[in-house]
C-alpha atoms as a PDB file:
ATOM      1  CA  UNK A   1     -46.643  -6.771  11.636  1.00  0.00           C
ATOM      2  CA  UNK A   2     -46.437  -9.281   8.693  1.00  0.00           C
ATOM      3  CA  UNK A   3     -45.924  -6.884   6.354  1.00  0.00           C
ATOM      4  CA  UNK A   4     -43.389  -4.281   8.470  1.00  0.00           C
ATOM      5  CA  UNK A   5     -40.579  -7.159   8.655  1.00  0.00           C
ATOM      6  CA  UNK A   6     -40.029  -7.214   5.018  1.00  0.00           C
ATOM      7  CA  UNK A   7     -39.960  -3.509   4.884  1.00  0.00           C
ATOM      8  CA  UNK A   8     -37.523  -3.465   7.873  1.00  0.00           C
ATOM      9  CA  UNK A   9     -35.294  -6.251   6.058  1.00  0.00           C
ATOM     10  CA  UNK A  10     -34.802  -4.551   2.787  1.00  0.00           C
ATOM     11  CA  UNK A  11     -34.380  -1.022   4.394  1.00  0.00           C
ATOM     12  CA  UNK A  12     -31.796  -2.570   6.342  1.00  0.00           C
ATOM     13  CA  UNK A  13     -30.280  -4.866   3.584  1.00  0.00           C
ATOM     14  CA  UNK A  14     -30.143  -1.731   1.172  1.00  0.00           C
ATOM     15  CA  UNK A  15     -29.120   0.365   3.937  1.00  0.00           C
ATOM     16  CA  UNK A  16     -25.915  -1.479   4.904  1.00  0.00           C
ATOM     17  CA  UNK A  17     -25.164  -1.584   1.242  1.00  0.00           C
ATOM     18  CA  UNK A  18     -25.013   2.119   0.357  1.00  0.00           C
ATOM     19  CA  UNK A  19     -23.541   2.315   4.283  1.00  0.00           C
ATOM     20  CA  UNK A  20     -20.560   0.356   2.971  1.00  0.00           C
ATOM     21  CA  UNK A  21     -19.909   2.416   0.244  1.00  0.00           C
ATOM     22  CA  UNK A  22     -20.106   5.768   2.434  1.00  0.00           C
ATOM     23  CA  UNK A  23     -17.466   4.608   4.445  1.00  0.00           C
ATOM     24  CA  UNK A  24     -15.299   3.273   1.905  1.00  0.00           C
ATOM     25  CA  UNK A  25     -15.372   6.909   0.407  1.00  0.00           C
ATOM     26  CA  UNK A  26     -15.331   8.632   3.544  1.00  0.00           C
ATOM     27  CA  UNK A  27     -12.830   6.819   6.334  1.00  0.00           C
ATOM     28  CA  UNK A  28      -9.680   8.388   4.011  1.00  0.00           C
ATOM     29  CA  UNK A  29     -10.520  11.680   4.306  1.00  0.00           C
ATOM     30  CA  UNK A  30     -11.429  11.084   8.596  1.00  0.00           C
ATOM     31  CA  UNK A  31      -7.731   9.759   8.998  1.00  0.00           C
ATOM     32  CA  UNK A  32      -5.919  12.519   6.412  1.00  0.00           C
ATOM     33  CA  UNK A  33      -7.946  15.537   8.231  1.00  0.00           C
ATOM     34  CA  UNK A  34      -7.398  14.220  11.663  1.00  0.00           C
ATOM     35  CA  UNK A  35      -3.592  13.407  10.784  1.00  0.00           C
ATOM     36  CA  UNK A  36      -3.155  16.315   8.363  1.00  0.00           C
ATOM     37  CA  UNK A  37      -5.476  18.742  10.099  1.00  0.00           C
ATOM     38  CA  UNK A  38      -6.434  19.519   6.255  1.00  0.00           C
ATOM     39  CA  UNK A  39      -9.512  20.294   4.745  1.00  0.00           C
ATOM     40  CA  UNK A  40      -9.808  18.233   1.862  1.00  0.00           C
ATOM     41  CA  UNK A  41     -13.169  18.560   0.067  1.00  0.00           C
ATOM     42  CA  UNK A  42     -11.375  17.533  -2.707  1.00  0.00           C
ATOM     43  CA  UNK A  43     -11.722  13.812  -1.368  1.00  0.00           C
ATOM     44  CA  UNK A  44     -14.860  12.946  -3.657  1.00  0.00           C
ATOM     45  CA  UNK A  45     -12.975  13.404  -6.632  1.00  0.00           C
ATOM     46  CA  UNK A  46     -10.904  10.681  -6.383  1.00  0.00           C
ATOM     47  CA  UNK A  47     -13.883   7.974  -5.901  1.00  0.00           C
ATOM     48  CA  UNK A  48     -15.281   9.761  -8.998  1.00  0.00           C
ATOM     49  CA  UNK A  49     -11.972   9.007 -10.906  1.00  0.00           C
ATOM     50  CA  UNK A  50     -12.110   5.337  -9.102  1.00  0.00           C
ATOM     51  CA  UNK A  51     -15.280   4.688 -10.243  1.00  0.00           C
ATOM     52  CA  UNK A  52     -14.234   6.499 -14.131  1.00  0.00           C
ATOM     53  CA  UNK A  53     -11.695   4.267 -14.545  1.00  0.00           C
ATOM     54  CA  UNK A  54     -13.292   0.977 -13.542  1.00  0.00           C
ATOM     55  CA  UNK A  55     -16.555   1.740 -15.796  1.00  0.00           C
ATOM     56  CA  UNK A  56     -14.278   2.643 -18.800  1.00  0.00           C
ATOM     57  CA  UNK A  57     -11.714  -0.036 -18.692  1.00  0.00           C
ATOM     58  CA  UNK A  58     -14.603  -2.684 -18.605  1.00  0.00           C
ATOM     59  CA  UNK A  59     -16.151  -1.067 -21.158  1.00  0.00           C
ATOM     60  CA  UNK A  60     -13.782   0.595 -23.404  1.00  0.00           C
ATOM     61  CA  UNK A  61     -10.472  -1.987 -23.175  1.00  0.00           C
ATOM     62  CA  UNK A  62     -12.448  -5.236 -21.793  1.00  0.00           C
ATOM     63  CA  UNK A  63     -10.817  -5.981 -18.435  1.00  0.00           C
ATOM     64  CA  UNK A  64     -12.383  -8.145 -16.111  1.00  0.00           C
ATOM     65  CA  UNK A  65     -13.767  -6.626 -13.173  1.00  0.00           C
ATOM     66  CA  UNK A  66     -11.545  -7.463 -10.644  1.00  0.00           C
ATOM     67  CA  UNK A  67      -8.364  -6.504 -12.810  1.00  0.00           C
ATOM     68  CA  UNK A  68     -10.067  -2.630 -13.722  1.00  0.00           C
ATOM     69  CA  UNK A  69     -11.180  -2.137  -9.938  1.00  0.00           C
ATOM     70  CA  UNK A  70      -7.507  -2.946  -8.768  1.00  0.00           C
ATOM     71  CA  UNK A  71      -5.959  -0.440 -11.788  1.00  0.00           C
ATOM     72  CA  UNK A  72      -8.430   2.608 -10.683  1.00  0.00           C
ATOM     73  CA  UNK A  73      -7.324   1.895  -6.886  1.00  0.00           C
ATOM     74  CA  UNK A  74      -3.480   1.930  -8.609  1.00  0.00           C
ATOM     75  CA  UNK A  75      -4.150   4.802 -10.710  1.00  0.00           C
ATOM     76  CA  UNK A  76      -6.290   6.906  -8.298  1.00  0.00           C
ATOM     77  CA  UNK A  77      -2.906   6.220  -5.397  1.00  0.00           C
ATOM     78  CA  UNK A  78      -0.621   6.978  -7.480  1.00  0.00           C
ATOM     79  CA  UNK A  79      -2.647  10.457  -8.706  1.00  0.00           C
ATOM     80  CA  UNK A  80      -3.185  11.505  -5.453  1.00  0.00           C
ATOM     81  CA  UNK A  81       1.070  11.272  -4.357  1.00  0.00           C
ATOM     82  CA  UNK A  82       1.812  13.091  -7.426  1.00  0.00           C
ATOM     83  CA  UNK A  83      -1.063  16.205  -6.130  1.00  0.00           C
ATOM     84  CA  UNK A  84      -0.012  15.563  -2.475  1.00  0.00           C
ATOM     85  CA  UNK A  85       3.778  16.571  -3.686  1.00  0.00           C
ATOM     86  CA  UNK A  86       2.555  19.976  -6.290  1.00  0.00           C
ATOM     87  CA  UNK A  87      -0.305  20.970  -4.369  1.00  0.00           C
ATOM     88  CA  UNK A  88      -1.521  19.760  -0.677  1.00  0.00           C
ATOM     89  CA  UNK A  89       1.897  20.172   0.675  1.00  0.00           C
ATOM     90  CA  UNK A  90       2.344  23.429   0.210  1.00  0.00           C
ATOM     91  CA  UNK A  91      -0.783  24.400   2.587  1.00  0.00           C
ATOM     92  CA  UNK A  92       0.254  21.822   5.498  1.00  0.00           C
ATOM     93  CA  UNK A  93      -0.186  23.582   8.321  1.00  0.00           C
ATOM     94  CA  UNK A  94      -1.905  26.686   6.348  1.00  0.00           C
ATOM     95  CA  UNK A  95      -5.031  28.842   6.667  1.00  0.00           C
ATOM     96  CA  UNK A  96      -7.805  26.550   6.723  1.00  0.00           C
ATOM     97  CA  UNK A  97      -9.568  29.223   4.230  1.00  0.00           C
ATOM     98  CA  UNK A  98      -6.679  28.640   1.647  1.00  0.00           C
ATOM     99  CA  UNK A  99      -7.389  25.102   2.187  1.00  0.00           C
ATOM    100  CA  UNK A 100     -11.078  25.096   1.559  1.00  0.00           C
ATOM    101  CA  UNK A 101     -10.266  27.357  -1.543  1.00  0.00           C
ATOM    102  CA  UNK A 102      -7.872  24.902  -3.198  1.00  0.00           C
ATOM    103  CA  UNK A 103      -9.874  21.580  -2.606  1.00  0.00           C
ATOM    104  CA  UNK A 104     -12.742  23.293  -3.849  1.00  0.00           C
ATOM    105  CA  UNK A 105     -10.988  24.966  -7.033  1.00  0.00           C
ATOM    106  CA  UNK A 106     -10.021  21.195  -7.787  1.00  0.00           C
ATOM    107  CA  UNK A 107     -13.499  19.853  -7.290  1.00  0.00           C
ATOM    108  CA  UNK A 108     -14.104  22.225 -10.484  1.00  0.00           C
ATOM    109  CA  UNK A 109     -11.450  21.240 -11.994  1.00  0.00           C
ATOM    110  CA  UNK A 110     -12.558  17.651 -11.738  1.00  0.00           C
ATOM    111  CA  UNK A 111     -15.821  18.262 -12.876  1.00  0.00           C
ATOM    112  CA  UNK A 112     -14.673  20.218 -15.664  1.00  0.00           C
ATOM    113  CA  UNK A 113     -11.801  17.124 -16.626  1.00  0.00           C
ATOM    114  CA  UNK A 114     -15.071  14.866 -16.639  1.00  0.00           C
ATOM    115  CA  UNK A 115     -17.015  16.561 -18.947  1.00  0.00           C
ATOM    116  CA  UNK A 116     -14.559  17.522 -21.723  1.00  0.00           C
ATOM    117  CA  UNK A 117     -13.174  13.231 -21.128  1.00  0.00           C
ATOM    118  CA  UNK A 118     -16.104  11.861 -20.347  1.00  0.00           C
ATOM    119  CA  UNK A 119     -19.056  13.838 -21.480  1.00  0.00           C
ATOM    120  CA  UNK A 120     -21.784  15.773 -19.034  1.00  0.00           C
ATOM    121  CA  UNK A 121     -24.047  12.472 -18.888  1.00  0.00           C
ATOM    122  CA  UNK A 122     -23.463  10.005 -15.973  1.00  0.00           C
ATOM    123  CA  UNK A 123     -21.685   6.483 -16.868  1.00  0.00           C
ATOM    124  CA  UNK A 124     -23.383   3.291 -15.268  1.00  0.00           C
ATOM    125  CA  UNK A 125     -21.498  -0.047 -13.897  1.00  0.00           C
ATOM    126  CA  UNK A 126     -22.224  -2.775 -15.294  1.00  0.00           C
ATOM    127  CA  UNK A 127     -21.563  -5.835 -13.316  1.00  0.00           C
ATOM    128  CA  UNK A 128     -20.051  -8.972 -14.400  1.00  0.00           C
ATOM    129  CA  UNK A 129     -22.459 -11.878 -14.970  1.00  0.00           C
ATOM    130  CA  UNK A 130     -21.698 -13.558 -11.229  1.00  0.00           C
ATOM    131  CA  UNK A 131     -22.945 -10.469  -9.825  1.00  0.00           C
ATOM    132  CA  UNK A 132     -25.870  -9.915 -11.351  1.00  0.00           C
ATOM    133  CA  UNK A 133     -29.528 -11.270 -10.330  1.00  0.00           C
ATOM    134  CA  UNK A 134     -31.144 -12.629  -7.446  1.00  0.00           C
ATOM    135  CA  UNK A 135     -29.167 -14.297  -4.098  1.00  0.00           C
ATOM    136  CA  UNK A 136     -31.878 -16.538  -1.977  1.00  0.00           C
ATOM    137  CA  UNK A 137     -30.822 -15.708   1.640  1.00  0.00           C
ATOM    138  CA  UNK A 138     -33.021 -17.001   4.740  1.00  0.00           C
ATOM    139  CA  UNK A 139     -36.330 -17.548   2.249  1.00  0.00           C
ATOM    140  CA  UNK A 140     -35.539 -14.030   0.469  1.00  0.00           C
ATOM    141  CA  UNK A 141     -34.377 -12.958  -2.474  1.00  0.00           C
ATOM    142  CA  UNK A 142     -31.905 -10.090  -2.574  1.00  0.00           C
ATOM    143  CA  UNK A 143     -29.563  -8.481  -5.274  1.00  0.00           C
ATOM    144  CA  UNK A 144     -26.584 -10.005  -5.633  1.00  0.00           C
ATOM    145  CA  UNK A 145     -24.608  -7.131  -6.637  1.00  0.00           C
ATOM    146  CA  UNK A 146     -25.021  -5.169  -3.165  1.00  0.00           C
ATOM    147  CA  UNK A 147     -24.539  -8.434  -1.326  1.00  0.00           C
ATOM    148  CA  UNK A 148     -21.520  -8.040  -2.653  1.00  0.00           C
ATOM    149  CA  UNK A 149     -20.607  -4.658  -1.472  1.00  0.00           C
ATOM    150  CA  UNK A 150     -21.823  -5.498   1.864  1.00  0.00           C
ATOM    151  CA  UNK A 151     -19.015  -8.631   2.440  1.00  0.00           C
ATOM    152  CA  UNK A 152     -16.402  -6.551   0.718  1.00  0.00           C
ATOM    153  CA  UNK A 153     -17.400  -3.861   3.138  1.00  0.00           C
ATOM    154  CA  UNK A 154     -16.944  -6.131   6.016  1.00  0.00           C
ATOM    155  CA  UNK A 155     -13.950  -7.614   4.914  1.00  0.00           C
ATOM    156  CA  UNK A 156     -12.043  -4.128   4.383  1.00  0.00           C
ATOM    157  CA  UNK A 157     -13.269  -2.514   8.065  1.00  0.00           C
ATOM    158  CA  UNK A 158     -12.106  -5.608   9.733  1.00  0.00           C
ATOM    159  CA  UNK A 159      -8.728  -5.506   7.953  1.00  0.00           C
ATOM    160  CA  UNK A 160      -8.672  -1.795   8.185  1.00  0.00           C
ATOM    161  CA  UNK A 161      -9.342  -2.033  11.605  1.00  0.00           C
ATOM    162  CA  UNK A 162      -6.383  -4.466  12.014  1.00  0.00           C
ATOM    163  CA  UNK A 163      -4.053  -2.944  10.075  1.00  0.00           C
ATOM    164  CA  UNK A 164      -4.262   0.277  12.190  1.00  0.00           C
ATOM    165  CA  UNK A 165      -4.085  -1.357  15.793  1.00  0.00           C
ATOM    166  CA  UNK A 166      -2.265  -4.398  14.787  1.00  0.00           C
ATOM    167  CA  UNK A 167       1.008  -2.978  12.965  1.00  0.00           C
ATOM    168  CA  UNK A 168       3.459  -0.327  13.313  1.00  0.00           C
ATOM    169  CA  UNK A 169       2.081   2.214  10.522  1.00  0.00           C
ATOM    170  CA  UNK A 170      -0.777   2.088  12.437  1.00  0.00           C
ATOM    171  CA  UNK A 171       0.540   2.503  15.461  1.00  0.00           C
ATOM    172  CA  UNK A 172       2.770   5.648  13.822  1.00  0.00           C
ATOM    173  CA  UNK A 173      -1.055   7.231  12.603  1.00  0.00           C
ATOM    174  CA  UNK A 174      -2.344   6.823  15.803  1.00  0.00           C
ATOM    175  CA  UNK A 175       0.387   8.541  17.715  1.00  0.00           C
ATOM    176  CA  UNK A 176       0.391  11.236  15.435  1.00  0.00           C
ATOM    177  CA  UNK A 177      -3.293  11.917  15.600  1.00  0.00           C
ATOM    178  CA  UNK A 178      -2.649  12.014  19.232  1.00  0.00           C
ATOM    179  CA  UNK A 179      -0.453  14.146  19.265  1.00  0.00           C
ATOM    180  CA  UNK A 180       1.908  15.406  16.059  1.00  0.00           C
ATOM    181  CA  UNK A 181       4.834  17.267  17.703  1.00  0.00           C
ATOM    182  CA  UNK A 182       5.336  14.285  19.990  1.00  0.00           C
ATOM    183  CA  UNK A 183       5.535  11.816  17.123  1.00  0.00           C
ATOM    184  CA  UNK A 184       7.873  13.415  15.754  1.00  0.00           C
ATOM    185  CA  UNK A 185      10.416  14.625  18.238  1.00  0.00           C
ATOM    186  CA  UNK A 186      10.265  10.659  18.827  1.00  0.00           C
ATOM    187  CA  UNK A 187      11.420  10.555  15.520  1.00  0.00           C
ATOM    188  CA  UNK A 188       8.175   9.440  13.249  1.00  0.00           C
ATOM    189  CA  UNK A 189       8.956  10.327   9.780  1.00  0.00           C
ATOM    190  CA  UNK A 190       5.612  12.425   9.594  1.00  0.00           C
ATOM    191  CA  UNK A 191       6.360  13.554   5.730  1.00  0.00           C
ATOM    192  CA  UNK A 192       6.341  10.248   4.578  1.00  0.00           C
ATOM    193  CA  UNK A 193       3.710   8.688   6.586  1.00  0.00           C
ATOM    194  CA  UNK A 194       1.136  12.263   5.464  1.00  0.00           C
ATOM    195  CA  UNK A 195       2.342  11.052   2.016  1.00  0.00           C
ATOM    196  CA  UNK A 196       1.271   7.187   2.318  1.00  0.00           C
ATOM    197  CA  UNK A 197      -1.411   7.781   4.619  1.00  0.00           C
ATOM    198  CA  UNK A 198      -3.066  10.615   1.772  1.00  0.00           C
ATOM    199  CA  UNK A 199      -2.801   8.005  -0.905  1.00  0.00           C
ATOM    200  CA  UNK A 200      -4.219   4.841   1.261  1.00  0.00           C
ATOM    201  CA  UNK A 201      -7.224   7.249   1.697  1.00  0.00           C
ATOM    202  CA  UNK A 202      -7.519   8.031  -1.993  1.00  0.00           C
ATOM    203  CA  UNK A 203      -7.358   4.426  -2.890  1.00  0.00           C
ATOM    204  CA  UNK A 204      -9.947   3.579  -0.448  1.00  0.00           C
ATOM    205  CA  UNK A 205     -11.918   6.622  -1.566  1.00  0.00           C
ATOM    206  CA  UNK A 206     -11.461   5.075  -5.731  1.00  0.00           C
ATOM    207  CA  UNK A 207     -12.355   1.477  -3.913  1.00  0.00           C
ATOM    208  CA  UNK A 208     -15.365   2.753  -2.853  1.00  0.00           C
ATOM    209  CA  UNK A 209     -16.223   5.069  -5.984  1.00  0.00           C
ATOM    210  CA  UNK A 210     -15.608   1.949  -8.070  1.00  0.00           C
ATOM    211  CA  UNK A 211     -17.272  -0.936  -5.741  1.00  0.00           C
ATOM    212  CA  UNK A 212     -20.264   2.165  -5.298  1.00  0.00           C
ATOM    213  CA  UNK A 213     -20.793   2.868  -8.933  1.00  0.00           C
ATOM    214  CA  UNK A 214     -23.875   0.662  -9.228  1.00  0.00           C
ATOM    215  CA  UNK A 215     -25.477   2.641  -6.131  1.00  0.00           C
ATOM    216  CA  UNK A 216     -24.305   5.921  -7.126  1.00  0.00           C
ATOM    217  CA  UNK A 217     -23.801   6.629 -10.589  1.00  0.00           C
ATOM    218  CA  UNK A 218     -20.916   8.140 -11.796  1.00  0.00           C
ATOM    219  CA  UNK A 219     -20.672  11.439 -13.712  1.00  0.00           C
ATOM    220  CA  UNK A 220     -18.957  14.745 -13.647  1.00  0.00           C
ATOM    221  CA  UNK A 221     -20.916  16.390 -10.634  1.00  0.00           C
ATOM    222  CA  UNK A 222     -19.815  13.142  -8.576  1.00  0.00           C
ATOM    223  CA  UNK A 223     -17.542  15.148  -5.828  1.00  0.00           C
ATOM    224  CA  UNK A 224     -20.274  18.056  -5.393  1.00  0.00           C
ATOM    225  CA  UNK A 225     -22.835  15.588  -5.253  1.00  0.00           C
ATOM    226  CA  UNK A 226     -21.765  13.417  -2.834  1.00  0.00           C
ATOM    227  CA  UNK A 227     -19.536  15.862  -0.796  1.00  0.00           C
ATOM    228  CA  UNK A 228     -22.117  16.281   2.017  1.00  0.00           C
ATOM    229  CA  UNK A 229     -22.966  13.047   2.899  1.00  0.00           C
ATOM    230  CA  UNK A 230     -18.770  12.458   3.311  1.00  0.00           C
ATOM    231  CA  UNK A 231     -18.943  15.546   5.612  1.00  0.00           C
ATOM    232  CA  UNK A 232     -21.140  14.178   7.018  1.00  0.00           C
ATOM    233  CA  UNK A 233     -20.004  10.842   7.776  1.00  0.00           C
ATOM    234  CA  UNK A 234     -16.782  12.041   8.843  1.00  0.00           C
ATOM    235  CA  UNK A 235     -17.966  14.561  11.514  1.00  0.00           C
ATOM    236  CA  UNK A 236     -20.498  12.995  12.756  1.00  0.00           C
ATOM    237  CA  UNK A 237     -18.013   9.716  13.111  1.00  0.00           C
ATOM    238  CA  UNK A 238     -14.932  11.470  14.211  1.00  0.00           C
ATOM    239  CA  UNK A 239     -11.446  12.665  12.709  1.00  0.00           C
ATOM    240  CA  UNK A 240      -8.825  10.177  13.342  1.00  0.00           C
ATOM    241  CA  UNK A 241     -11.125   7.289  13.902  1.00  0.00           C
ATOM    242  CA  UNK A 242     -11.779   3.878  12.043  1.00  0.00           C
ATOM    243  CA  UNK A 243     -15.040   2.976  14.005  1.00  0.00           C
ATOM    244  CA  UNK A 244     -16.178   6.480  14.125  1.00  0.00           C
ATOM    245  CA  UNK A 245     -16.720   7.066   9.926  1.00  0.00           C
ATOM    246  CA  UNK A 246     -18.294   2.919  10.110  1.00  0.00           C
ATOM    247  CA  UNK A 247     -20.559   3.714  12.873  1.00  0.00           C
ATOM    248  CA  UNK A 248     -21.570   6.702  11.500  1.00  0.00           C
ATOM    249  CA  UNK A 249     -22.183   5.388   7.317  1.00  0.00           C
ATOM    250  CA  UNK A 250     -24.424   2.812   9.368  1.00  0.00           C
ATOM    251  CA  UNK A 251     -26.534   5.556  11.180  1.00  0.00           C
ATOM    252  CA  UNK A 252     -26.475   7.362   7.507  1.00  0.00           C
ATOM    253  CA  UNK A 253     -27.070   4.619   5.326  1.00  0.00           C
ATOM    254  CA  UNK A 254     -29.674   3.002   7.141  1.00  0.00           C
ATOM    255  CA  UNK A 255     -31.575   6.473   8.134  1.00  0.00           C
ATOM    256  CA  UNK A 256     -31.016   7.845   4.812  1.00  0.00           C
ATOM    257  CA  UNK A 257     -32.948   4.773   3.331  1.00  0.00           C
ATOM    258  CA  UNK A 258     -35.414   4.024   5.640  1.00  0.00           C
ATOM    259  CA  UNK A 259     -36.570   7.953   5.453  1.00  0.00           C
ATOM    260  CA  UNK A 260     -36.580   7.881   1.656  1.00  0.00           C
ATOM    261  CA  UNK A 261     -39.073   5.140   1.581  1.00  0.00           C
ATOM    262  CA  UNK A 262     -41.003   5.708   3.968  1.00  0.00           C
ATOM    263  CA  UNK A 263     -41.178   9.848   3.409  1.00  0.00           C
ATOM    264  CA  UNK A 264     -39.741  10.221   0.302  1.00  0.00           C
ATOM    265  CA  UNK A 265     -41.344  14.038   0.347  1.00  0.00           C
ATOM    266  CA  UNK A 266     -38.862  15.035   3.244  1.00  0.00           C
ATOM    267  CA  UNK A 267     -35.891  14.123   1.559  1.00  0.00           C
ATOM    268  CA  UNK A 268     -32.739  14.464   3.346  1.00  0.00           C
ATOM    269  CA  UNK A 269     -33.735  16.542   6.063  1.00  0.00           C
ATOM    270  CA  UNK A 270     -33.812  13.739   9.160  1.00  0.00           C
ATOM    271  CA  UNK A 271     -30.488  13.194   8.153  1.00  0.00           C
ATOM    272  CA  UNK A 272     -29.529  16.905   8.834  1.00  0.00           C
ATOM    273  CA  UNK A 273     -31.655  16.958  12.059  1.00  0.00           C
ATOM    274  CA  UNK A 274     -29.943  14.037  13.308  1.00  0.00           C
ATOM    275  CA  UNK A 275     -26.417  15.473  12.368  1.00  0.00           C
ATOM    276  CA  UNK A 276     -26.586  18.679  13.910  1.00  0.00           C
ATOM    277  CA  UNK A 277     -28.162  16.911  16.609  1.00  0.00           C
ATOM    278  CA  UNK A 278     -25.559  14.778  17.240  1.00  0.00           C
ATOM    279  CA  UNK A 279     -22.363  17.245  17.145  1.00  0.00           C
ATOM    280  CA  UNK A 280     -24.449  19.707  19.352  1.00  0.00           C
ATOM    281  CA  UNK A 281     -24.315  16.449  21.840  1.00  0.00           C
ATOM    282  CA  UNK A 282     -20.727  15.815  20.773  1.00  0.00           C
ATOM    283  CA  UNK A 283     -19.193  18.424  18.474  1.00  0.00           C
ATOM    284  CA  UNK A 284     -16.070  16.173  17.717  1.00  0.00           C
ATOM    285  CA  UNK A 285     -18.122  13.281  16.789  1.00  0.00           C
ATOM    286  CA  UNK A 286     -19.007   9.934  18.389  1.00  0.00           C
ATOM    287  CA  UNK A 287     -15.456   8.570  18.403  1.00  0.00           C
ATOM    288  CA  UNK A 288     -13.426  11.856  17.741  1.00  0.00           C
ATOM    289  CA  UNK A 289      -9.943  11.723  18.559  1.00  0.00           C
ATOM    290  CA  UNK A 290      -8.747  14.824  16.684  1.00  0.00           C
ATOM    291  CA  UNK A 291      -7.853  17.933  19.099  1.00  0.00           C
END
């Protein structure tokens, strides 16, 4: 018993930490698919080019950190409107196989970008000198980077959380992931809010490449790499849903972790089992709202 509590606490500790960053990534692409109704397996790409960004400003220019991870959430936003206007417009509505096809063509295209910009080897963050080392919490040690990421992760679901059932944009997304047509006979400007609402989603996505970095590196593979676990996150945690994607990079994070310590030779497959166990219990995930 003595020596299964420390076990538990860092499984948990490093659990909620790569949990954090999961749902950073992931909750854009839950509210876009279950606004949009669109495929986007493109999502990844833009927390690669948030976490690109951060690592080379730092490195390349010399920006502080908190200055380069604010640019590559500018930068990545401001991408993402300009590809929402040329491409993911057009297919609003669409064949969800011309969908797939696109956001897939562009997850090549990304990884093809990275490699002639960036080169095929992956880049590492490395953290300012606050962040680095040791934080003594409750007589233990733990690193001070990823207690980092897990109060920024807390801080951005509450205020997530808030800003969709405390203003009227939120209000607006929720109505029309209830129901579109309605939302806009009653005379919800559904253009513009897909617009803002597909480059919130990228930003958070970028927020989470760039806070993630450190957890999972960054290189030009970064959107195939990683695109499961978002599919993951986001079906098992619902379209259209702020708690659902949280609750469910919590179940991931913390599985996912636990499982690799403790049976390293199984790799991912509890996490799998557990996901097709859980949509064959609920196929539109624990707090689906999409219909």
């Amino acid at each position: 018993m003595a020596d299964f509590i420390p076990i538990a606490v860092s499984i948990l500790f490093h659990g909620l930490a790569m949990a954090m960053v999961l749902y950073l990534i992931s909750v854009g692409l839950s509210v876009t698919m279950g606004l949009m109704g669109f495929v986007n397996l493109a999502h990844g790409a833009f927390a690669m080019a948030g976490g690109y960004v951060l690592i080379i400003l730092m490195k390349k220019q010399g920006w502080p950190y908190g200055l380069a991870l604010a640019a590559a959430v500018v930068i990545c936003m401001l991408a993402s409107l300009v590809l929402e206007r040329l491409l993911y417009r057009r297919l609003y509505g669409g064949d969800e196989l011309d969908q797939v096809l696109m956001t897939m063509g562009l997850i090549f295209v990304s990884v093809g970008g990275a490699t002639f910009l960036f080169g095929p080897v992956a880049q590492s963050l490395d953290p300012p000198a606050m962040l680095r080392g040791q934080i003594h919490i409750l007589g233990r040690d733990f690193p001070t980077y990823r207690s980092f990421l897990i109060l920024c992760g807390a801080l951005l679901v509450t205020a997530l959380w808030l800003g969709l059932e405390r203003t009227r944009f939120g209000a607006q997304v929720r109505a029309s992931v209830d129901n579109l047509r309605m939302a806009q006979t009653l005379g919800i400007n559904t253009s513009k809010l897909f617009a803002i609402a597909f480059a919130l989603g990228s930003g958070l996505a970028a927020l989470g490449g760039g806070l993630g970095a450190e957890l999972l590196s960054v290189g030009p593979t970064y959107a195939l790499d990683n695109l499961v676990y978002c599919l993951i996150v986001v079906s098992v945690g619902g379209l259209g849903s702020i708690r659902g994607p949280f609750a469910a990079a919590l179940l991931v994070g913390v599985t996912d972790t636990a499982f690799k310590y403790l049976a390293p030779e199984l790799g991912a497959f509890f996490i799998y089992a557990l996901t097709m166990a859980i949509l064959l219990w609920r196929p539109r995930g624990l707090f689906g709202t999409a219909s």
